[in-house]
C-alpha atoms as a PDB file:
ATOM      1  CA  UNK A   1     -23.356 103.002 136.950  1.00  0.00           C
ATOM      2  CA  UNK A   2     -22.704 106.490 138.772  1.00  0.00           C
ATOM      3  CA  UNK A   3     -23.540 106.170 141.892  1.00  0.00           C
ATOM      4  CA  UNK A   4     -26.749 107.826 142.889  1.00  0.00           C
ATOM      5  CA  UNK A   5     -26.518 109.610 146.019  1.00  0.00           C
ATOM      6  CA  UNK A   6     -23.369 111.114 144.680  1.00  0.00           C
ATOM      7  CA  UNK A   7     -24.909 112.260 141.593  1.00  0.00           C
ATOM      8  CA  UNK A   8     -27.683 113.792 143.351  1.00  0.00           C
ATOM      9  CA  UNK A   9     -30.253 111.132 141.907  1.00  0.00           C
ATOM     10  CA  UNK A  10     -31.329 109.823 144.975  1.00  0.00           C
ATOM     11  CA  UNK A  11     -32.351 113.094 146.426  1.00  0.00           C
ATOM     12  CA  UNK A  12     -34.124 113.928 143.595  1.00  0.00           C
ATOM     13  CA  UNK A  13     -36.396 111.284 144.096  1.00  0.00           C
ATOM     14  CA  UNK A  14     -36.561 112.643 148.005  1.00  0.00           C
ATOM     15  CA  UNK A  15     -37.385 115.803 146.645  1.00  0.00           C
ATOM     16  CA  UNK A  16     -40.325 114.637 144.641  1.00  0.00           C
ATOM     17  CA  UNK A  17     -41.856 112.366 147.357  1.00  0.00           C
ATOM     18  CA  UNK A  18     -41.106 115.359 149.888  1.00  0.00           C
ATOM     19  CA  UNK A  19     -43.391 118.088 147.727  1.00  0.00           C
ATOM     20  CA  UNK A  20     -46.023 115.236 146.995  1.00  0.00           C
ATOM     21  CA  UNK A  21     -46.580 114.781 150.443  1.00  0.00           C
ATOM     22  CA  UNK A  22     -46.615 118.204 150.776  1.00  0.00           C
ATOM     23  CA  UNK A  23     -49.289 118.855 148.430  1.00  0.00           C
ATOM     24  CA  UNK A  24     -51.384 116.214 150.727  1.00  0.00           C
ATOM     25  CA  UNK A  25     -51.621 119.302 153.259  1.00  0.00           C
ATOM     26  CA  UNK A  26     -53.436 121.282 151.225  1.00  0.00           C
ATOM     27  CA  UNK A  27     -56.453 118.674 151.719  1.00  0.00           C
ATOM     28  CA  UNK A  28     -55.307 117.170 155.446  1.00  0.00           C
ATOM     29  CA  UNK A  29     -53.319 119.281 158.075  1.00  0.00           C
ATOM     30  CA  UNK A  30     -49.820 117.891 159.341  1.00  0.00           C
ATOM     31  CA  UNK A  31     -51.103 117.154 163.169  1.00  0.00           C
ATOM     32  CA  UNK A  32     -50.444 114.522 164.866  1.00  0.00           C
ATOM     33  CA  UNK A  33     -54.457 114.671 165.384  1.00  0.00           C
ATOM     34  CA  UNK A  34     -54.897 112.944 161.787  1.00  0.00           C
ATOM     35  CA  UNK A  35     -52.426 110.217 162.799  1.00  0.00           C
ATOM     36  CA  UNK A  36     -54.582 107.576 161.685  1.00  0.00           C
ATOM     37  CA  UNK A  37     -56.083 109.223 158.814  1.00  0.00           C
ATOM     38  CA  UNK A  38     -56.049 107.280 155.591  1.00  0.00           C
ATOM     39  CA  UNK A  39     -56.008 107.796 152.215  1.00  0.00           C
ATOM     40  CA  UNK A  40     -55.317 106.346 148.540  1.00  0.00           C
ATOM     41  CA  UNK A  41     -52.763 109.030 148.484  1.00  0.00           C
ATOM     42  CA  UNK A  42     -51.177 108.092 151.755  1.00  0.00           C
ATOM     43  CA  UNK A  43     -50.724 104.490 150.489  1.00  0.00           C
ATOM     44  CA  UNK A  44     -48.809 105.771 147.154  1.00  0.00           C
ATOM     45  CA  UNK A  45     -46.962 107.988 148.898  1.00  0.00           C
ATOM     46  CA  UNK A  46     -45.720 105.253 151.572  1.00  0.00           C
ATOM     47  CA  UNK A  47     -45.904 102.425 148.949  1.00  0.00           C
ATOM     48  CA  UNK A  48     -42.879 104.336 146.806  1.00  0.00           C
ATOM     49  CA  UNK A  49     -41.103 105.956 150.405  1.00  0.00           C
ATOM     50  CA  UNK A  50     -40.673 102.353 151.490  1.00  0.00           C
ATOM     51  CA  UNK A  51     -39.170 100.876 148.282  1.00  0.00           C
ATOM     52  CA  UNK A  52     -37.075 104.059 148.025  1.00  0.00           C
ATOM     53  CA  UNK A  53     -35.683 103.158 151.376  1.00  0.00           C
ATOM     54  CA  UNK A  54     -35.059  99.482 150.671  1.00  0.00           C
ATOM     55  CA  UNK A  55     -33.241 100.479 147.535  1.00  0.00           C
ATOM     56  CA  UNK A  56     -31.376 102.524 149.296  1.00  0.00           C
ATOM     57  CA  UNK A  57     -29.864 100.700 151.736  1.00  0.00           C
ATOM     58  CA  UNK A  58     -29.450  97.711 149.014  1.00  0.00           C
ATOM     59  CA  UNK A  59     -27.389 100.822 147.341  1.00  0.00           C
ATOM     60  CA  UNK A  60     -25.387 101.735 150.654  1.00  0.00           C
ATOM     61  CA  UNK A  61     -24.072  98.001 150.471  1.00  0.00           C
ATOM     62  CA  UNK A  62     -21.265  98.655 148.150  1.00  0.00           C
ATOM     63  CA  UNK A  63     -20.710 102.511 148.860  1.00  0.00           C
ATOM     64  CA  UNK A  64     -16.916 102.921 148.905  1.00  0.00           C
ATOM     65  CA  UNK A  65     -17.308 105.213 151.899  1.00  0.00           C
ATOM     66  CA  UNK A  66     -18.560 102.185 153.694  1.00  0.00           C
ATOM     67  CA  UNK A  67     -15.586  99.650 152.618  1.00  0.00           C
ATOM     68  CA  UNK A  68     -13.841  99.539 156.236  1.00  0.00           C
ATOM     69  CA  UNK A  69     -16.759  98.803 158.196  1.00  0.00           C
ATOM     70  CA  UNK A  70     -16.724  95.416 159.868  1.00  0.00           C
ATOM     71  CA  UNK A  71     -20.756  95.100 159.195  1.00  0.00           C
ATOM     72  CA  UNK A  72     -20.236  96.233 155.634  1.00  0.00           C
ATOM     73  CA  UNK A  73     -17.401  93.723 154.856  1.00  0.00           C
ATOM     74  CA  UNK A  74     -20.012  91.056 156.584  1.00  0.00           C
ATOM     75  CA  UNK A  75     -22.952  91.489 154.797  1.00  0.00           C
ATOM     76  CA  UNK A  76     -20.918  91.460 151.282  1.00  0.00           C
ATOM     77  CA  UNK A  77     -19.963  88.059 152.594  1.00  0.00           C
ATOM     78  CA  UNK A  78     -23.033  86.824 152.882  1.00  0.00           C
ATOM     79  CA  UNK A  79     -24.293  87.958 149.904  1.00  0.00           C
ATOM     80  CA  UNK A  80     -21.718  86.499 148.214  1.00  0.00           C
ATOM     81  CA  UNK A  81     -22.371  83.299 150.341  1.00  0.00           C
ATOM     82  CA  UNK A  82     -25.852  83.033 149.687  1.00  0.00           C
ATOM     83  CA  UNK A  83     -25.826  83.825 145.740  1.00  0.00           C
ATOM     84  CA  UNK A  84     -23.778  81.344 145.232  1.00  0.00           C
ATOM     85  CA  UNK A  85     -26.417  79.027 146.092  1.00  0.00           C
ATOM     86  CA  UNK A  86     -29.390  81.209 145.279  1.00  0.00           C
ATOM     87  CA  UNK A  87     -29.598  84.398 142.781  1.00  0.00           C
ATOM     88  CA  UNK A  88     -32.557  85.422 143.383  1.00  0.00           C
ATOM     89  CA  UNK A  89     -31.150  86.025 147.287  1.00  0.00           C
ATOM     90  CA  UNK A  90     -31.188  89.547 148.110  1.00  0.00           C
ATOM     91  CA  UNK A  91     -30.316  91.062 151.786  1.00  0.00           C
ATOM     92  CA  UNK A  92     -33.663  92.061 153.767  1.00  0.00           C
ATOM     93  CA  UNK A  93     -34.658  94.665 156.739  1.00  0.00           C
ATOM     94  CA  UNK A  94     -32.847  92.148 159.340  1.00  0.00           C
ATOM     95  CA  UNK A  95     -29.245  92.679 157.005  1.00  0.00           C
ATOM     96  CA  UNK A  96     -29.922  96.119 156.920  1.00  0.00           C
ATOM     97  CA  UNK A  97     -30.768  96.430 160.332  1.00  0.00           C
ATOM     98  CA  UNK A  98     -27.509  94.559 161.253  1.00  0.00           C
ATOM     99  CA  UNK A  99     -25.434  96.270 158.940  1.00  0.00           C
ATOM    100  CA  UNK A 100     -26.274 100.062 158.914  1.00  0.00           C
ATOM    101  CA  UNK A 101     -27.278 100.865 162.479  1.00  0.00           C
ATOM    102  CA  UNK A 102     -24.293 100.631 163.974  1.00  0.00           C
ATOM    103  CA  UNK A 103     -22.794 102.486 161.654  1.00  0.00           C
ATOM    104  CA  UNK A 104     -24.888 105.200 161.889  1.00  0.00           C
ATOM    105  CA  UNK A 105     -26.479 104.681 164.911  1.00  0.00           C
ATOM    106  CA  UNK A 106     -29.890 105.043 163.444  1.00  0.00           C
ATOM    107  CA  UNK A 107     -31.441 103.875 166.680  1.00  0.00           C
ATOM    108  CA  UNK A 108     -30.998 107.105 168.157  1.00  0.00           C
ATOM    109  CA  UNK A 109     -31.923 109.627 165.121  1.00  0.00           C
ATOM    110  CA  UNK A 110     -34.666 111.904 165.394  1.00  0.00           C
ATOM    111  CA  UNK A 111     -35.946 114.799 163.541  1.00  0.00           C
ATOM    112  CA  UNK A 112     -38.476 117.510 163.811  1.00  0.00           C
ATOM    113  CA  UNK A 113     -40.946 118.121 161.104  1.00  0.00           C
ATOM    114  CA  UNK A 114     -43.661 120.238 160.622  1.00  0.00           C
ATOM    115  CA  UNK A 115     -44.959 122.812 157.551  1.00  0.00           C
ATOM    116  CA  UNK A 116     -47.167 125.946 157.182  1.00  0.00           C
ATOM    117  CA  UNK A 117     -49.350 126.783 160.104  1.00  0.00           C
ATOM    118  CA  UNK A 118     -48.591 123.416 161.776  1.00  0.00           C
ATOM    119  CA  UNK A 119     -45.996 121.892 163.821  1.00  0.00           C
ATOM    120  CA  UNK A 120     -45.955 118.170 164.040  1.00  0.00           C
ATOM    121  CA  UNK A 121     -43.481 117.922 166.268  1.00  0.00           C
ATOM    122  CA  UNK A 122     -40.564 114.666 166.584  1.00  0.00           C
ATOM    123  CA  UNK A 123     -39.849 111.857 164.754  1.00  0.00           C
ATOM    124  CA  UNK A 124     -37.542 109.116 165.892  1.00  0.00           C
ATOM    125  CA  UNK A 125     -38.357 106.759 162.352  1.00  0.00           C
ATOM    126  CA  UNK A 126     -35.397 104.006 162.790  1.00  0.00           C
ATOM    127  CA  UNK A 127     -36.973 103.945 166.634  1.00  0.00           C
ATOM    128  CA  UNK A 128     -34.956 100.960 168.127  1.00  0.00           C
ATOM    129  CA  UNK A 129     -33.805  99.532 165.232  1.00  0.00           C
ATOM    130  CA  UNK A 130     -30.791  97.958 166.821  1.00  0.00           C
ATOM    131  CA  UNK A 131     -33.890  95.352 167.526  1.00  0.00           C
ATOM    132  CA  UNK A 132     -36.358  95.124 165.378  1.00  0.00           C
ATOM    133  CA  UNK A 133     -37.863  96.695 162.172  1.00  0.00           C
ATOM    134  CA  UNK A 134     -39.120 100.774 162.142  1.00  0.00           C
ATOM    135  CA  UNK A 135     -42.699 100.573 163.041  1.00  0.00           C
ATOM    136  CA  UNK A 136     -44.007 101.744 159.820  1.00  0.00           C
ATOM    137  CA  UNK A 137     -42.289  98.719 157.770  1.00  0.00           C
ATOM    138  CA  UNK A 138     -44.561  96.442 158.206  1.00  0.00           C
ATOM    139  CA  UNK A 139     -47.441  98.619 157.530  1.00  0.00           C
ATOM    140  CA  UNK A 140     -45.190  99.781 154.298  1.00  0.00           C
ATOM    141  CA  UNK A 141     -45.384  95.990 153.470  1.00  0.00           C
ATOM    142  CA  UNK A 142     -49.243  95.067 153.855  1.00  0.00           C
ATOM    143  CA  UNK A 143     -49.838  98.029 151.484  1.00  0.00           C
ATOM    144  CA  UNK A 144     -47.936  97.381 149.135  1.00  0.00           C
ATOM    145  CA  UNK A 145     -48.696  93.709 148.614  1.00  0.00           C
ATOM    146  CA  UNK A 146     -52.433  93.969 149.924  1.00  0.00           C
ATOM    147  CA  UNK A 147     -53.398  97.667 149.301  1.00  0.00           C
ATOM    148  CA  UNK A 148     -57.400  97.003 149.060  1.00  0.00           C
ATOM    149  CA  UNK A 149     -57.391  94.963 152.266  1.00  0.00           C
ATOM    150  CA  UNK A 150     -55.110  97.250 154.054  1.00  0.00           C
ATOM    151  CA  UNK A 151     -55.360 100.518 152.981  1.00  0.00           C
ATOM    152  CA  UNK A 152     -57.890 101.680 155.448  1.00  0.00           C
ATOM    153  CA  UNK A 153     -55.776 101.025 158.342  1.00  0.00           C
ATOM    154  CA  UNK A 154     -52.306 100.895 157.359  1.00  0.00           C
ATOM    155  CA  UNK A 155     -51.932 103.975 154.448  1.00  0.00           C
ATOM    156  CA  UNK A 156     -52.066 106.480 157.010  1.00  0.00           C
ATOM    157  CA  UNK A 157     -50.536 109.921 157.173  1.00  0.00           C
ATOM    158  CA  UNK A 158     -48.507 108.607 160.497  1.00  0.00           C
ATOM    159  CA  UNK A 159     -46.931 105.781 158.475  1.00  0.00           C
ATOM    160  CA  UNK A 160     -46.583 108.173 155.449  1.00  0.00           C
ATOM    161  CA  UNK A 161     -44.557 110.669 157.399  1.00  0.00           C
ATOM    162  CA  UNK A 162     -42.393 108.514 159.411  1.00  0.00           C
ATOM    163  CA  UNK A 163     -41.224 106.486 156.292  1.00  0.00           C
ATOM    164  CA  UNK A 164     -40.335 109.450 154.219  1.00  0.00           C
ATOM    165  CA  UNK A 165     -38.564 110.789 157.528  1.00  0.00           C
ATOM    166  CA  UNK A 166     -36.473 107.737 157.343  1.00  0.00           C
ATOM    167  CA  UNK A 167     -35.482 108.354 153.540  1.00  0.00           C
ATOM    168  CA  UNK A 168     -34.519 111.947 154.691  1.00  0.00           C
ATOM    169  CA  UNK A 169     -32.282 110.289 157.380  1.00  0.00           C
ATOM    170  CA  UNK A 170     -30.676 108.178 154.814  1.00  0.00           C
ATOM    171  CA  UNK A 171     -29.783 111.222 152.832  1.00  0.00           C
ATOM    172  CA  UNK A 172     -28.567 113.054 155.615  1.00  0.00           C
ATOM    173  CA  UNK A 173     -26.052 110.602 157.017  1.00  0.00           C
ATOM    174  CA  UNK A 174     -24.652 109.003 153.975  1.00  0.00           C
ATOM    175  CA  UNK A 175     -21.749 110.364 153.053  1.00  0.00           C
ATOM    176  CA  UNK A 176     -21.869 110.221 149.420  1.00  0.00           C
ATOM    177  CA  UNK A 177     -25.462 111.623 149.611  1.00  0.00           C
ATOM    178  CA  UNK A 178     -23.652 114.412 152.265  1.00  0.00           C
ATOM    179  CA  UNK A 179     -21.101 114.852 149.606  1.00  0.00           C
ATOM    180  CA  UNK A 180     -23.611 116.174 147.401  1.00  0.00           C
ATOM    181  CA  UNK A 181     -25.713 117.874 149.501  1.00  0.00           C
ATOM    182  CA  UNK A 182     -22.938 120.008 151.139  1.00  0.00           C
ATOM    183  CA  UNK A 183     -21.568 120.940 147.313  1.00  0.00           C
ATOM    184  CA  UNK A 184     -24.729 121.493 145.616  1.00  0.00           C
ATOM    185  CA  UNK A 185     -27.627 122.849 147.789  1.00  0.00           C
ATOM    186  CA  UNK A 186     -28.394 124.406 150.790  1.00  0.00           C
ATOM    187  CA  UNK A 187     -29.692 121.551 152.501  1.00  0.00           C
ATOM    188  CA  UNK A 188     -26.997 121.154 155.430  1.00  0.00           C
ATOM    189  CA  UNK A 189     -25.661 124.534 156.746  1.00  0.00           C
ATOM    190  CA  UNK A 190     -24.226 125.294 159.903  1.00  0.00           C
ATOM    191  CA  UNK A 191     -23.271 129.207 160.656  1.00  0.00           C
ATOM    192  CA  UNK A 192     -19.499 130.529 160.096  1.00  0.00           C
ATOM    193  CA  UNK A 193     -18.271 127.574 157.975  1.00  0.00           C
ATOM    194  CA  UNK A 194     -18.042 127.365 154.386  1.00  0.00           C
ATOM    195  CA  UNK A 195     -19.045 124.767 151.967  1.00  0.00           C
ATOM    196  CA  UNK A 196     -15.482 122.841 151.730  1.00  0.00           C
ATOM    197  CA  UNK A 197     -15.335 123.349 155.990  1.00  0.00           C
ATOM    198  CA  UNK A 198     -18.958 121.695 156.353  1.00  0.00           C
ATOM    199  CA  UNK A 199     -17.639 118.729 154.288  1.00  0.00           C
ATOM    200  CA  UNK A 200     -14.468 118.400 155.737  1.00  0.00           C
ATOM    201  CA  UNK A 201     -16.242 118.433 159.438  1.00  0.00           C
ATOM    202  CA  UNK A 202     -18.921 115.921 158.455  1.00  0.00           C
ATOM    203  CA  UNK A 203     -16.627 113.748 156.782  1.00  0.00           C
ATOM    204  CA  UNK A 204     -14.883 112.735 160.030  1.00  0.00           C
ATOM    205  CA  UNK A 205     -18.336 110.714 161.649  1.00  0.00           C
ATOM    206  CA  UNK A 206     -20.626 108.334 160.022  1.00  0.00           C
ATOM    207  CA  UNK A 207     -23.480 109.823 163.013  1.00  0.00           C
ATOM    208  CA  UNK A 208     -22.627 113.585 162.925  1.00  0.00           C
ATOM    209  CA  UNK A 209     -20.059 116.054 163.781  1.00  0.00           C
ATOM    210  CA  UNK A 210     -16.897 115.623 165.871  1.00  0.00           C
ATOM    211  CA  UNK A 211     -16.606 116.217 169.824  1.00  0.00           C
ATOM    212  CA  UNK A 212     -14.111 118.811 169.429  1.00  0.00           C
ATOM    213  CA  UNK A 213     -16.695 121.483 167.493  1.00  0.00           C
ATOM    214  CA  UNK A 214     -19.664 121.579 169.738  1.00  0.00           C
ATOM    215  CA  UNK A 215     -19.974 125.130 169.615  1.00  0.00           C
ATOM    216  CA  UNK A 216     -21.012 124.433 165.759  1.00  0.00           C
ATOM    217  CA  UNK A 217     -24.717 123.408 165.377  1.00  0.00           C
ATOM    218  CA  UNK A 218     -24.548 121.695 162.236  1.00  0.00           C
ATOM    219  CA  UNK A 219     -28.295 121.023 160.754  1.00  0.00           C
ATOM    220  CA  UNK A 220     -29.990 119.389 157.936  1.00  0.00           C
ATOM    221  CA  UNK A 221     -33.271 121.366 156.676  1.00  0.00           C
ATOM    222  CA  UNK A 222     -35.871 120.822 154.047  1.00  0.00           C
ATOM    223  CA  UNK A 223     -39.587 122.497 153.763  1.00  0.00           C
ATOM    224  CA  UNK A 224     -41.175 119.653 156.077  1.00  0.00           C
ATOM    225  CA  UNK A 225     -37.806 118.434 158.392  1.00  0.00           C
ATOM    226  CA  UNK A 226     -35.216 119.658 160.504  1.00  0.00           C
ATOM    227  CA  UNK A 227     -32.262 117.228 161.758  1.00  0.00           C
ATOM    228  CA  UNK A 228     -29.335 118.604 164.219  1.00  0.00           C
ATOM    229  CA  UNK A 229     -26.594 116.596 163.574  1.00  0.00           C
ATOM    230  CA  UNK A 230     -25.526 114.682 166.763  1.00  0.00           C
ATOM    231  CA  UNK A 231     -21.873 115.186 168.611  1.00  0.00           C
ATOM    232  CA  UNK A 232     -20.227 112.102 167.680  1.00  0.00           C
ATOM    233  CA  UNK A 233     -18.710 111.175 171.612  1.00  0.00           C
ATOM    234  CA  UNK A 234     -15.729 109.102 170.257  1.00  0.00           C
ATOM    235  CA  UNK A 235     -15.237 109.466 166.149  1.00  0.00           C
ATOM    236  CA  UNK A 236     -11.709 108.244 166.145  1.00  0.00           C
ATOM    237  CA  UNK A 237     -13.661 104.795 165.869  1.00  0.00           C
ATOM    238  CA  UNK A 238     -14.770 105.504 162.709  1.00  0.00           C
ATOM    239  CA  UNK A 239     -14.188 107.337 159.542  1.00  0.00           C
ATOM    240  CA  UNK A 240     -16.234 108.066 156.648  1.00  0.00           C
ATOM    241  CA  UNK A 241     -13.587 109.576 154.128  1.00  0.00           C
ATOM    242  CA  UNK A 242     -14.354 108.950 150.836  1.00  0.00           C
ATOM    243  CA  UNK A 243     -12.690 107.466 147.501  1.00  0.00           C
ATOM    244  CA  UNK A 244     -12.024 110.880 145.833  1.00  0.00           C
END
């Protein structure tokens, strides 16, 4: 199978999950003042954002961009390990948790998001996850195994936006899905570089841009979020060329 971040699949589905929510606007307004608004809508749209971000991650697991990572190599282990034993095993938010953030440091990600006459200000969506599971996985969970019990306090625009803020982090960071977004929209931009210099510069950290260009601010940017890519302080310590 082609993989999909590098064939643009995966951020297709973003896209689509991105403009739905979107559309939700029309009816709600994107302030932090309807937090804890909830809707049938809401739990859809965070139903199919949180198994869009455990596929994802299950995806990441054998990305070739990934193969020298120490956390990477683990986890393929114990997958390995455990099927051996058990097929229907499959890795969970604690592998992922284990395995991806520090790689990409997803602890300390944060984005700002907002649309039309409203500004909804900062996300941080993988919010300590060097510890324990994004706040809005849990409610991702109830609602999609309980959605008649749960709905009213769990499908919320707050857990709708920070889950699809994670996917949009995902996209961001990963190289393949960089690899893609770099070549074939306009997604990630930074001034005075060209396409092939953007990749080349992003391709050096798994968490942003190298020390040595801080006068470049490198950004991500869609119609609802906005994500300055962080100065990697040391990215000799890791490398996320890809198998060309």
């Amino acid at each position: 199978m082609l993989d999909p971040f590098e064939t643009g699949k995966a951020w297709f589905m973003y896209s689509k999950l991105e403009k739905d929510f979107l559309e939700s606007t029309f009816y709600i307004a994107l302030d932090n003042a309807h937090n804890k608004v909830w809707s049938e809508r809401f739990g859809e749209l965070l139903t199919r954002t949180g198994d869009l971000v455990d596929s994802s991650f299950r995806l990441m697991i054998d990305s070739p961009s990934l193969n020298g990572e120490p956390t990477i190599q683990a986890l393929r282990e114990k997958i390995s390990k455990e099927q051996k034993t058990n097929l229907k095993w499959f890795p969970d938010i604690s592998d992922f948790r284990a395995t991806f953030d520090p790689i990409f440091q997803l602890s300390s990600v944060d984005v700002e998001a907002g649309y039309g006459l409203t500004s909804y200000g900062k996300l941080c969506p993988f919010s300590n996850f060097r510890k324990q599971s994004p706040l809005w996985w849990e409610p991702y969970n109830m609602v999609k195994h309980q959605i008649f019990q749960e709905m009213e306090n769990k499908a919320t625009l707050e857990n709708s936006i920070n889950a699809l803020s994670a996917l949009f982090v995902l996209n961001i960071l990963h190289k393949e899905s960089q690899r893609y977004l770099v070549r074939n929209t306009d997604v990630i931009l930074t001034d005075f570089l060209g396409k092939e210099q953007i990749e080349q510069s992003l391709d050096i950290s798994f968490i942003g841009i190298p020390n040595n260009m801080p006068a470049f601010k490198f950004v991500a940017r869609t119609a609802l979020f906005t994500h300055v890519f962080r100065v990697d302080p040391d990215p000799n310590k890791r490398s996320g060329s890809l198998v060309k």
